[in-house]
N, C-alpha and C. Protein backbone atom coordinates (compact mmCIF):
# COMPACT_ATOMS: atom_id res chain seq x y z
N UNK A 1 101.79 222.92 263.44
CA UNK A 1 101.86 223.29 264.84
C UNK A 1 102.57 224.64 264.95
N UNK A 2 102.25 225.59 265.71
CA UNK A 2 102.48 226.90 266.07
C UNK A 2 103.86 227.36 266.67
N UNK A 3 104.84 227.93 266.11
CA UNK A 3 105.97 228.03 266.89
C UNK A 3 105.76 228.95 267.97
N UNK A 4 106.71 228.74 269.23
CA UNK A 4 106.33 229.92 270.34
C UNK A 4 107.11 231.00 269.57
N UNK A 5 106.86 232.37 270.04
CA UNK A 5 107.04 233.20 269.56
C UNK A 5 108.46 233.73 271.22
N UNK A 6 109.68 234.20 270.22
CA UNK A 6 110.44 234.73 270.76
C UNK A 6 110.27 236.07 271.33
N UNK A 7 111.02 236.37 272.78
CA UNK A 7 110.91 237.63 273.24
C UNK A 7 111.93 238.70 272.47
N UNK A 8 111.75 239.89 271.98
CA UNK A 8 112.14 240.41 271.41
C UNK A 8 113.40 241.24 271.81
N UNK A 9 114.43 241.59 270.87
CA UNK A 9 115.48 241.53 271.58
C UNK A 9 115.42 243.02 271.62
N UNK A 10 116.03 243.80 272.82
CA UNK A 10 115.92 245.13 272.47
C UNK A 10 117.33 245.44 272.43
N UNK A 11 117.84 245.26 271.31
CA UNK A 11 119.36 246.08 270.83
C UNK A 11 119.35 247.85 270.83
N UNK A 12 120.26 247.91 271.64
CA UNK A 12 120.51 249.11 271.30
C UNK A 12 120.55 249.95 269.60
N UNK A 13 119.94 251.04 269.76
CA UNK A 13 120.33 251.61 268.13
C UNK A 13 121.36 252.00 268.23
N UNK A 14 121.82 252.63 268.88
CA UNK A 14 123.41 253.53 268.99
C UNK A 14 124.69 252.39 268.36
N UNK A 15 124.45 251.56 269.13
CA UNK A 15 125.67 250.98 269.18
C UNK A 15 125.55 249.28 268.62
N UNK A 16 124.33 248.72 268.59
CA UNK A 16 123.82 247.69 267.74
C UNK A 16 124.33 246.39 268.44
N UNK A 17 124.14 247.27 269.71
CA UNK A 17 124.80 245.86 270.94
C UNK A 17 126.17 245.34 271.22
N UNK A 18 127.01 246.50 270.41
CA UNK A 18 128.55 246.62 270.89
C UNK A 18 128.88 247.54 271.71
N UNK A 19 128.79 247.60 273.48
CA UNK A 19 128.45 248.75 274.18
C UNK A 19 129.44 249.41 274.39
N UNK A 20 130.62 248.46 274.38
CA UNK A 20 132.32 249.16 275.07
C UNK A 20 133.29 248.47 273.77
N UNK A 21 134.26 249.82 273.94
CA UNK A 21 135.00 249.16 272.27
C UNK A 21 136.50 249.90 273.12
N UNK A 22 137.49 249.25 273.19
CA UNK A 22 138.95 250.15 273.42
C UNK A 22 139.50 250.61 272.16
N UNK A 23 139.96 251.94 272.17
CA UNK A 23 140.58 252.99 271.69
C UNK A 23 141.88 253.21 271.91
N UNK A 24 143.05 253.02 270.78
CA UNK A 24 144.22 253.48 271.37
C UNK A 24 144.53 254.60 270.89
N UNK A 25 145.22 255.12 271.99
CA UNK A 25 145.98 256.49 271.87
C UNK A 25 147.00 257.01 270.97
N UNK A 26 146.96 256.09 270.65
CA UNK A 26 148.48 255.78 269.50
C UNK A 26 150.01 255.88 269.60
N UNK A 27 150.17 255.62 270.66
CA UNK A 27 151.43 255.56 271.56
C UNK A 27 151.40 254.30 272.55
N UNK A 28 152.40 254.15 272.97
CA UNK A 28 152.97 252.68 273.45
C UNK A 28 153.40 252.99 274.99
N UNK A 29 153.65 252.57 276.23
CA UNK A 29 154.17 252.88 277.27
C UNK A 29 155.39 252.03 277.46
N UNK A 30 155.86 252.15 278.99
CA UNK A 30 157.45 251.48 279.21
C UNK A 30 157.29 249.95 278.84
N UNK A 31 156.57 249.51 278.74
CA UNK A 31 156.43 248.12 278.66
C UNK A 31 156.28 247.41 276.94
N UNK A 32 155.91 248.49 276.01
CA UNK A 32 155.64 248.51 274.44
C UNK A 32 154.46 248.26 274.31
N UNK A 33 153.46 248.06 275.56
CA UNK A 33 152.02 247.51 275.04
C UNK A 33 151.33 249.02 274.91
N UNK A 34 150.19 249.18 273.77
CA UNK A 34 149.56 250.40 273.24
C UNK A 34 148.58 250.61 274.44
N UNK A 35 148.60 252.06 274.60
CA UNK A 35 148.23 252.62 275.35
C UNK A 35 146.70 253.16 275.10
N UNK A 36 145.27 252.43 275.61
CA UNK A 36 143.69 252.59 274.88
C UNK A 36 143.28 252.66 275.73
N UNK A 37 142.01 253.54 275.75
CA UNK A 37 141.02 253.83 276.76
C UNK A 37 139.52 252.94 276.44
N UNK A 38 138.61 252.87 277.38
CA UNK A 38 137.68 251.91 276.87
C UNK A 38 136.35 253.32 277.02
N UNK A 39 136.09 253.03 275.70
CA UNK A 39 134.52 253.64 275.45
C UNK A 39 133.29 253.19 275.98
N UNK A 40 132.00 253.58 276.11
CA UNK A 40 130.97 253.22 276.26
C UNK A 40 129.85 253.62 275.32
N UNK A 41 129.07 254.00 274.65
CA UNK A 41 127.87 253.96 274.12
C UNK A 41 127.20 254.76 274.98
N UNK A 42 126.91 256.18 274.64
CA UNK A 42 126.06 256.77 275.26
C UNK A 42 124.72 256.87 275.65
N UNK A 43 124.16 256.22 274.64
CA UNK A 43 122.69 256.04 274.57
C UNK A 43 122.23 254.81 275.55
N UNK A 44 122.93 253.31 275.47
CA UNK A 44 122.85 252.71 276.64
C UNK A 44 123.78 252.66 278.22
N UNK A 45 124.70 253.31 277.77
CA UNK A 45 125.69 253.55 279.29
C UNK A 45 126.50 252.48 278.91
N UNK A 46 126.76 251.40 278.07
CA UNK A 46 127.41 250.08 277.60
C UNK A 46 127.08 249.04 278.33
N UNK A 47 125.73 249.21 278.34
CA UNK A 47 125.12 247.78 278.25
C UNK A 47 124.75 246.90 277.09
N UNK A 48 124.35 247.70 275.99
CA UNK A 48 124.44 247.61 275.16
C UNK A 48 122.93 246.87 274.71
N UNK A 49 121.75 247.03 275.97
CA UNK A 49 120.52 246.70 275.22
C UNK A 49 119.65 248.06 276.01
N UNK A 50 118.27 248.41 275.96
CA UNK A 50 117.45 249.13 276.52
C UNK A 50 116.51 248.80 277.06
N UNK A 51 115.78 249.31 277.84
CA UNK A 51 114.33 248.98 278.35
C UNK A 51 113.97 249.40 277.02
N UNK A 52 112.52 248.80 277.04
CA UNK A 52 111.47 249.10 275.77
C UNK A 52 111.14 250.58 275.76
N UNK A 53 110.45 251.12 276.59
CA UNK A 53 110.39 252.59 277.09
C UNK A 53 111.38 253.66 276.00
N UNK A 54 112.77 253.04 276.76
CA UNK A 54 113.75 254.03 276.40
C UNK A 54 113.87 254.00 274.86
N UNK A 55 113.60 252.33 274.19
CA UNK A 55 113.72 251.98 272.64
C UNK A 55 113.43 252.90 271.81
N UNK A 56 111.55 252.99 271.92
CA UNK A 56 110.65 253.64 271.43
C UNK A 56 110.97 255.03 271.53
N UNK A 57 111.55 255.63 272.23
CA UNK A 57 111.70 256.81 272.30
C UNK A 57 113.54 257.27 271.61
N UNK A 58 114.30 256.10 271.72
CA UNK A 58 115.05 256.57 270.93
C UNK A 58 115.11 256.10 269.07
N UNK A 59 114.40 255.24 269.01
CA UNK A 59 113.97 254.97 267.72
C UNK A 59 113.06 255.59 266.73
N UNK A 60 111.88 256.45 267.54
CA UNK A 60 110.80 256.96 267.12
C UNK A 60 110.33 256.13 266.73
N UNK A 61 109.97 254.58 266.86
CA UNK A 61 108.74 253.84 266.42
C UNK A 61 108.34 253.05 267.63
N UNK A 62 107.22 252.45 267.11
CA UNK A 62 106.60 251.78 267.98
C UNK A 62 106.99 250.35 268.40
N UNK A 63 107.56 249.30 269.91
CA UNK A 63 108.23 248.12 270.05
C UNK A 63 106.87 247.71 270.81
N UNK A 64 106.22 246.58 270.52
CA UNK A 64 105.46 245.54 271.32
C UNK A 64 106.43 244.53 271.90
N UNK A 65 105.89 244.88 273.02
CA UNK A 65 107.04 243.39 274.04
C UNK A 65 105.97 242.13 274.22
């Protein structure tokens, strides 16, 4: 019997679906907790997946949805 076939996931390439990552500054404030800014992934804005459209064009290959 035929398995259904899954919808395909469109992970980001940039960032491999880790869209936002915090960064510390390397310094501490009045309180001792480290002081980090939060990143995003440029290629998806930190969403961390794409439309198909955008895939193909940042992958250079071809995605069937």
């Amino acid at each position: 019997m035929p398995q259904p076939s899954h919808a395909q996931i469109r992970v980001c390439p940039g960032c491999d679906g880790f869209a936002s990552a915090a960064v510390t500054l390397g310094g501490r404030d009045r309180n001792g907790n480290r002081r980090t800014i939060t990143v995003h992934c440029r290629t998806c804005q930190g969403t961390g997946t794409l439309p198909v459209r955008q895939l193909v064009t940042a992958t250079g290959s071809e995605v069937t949805a």
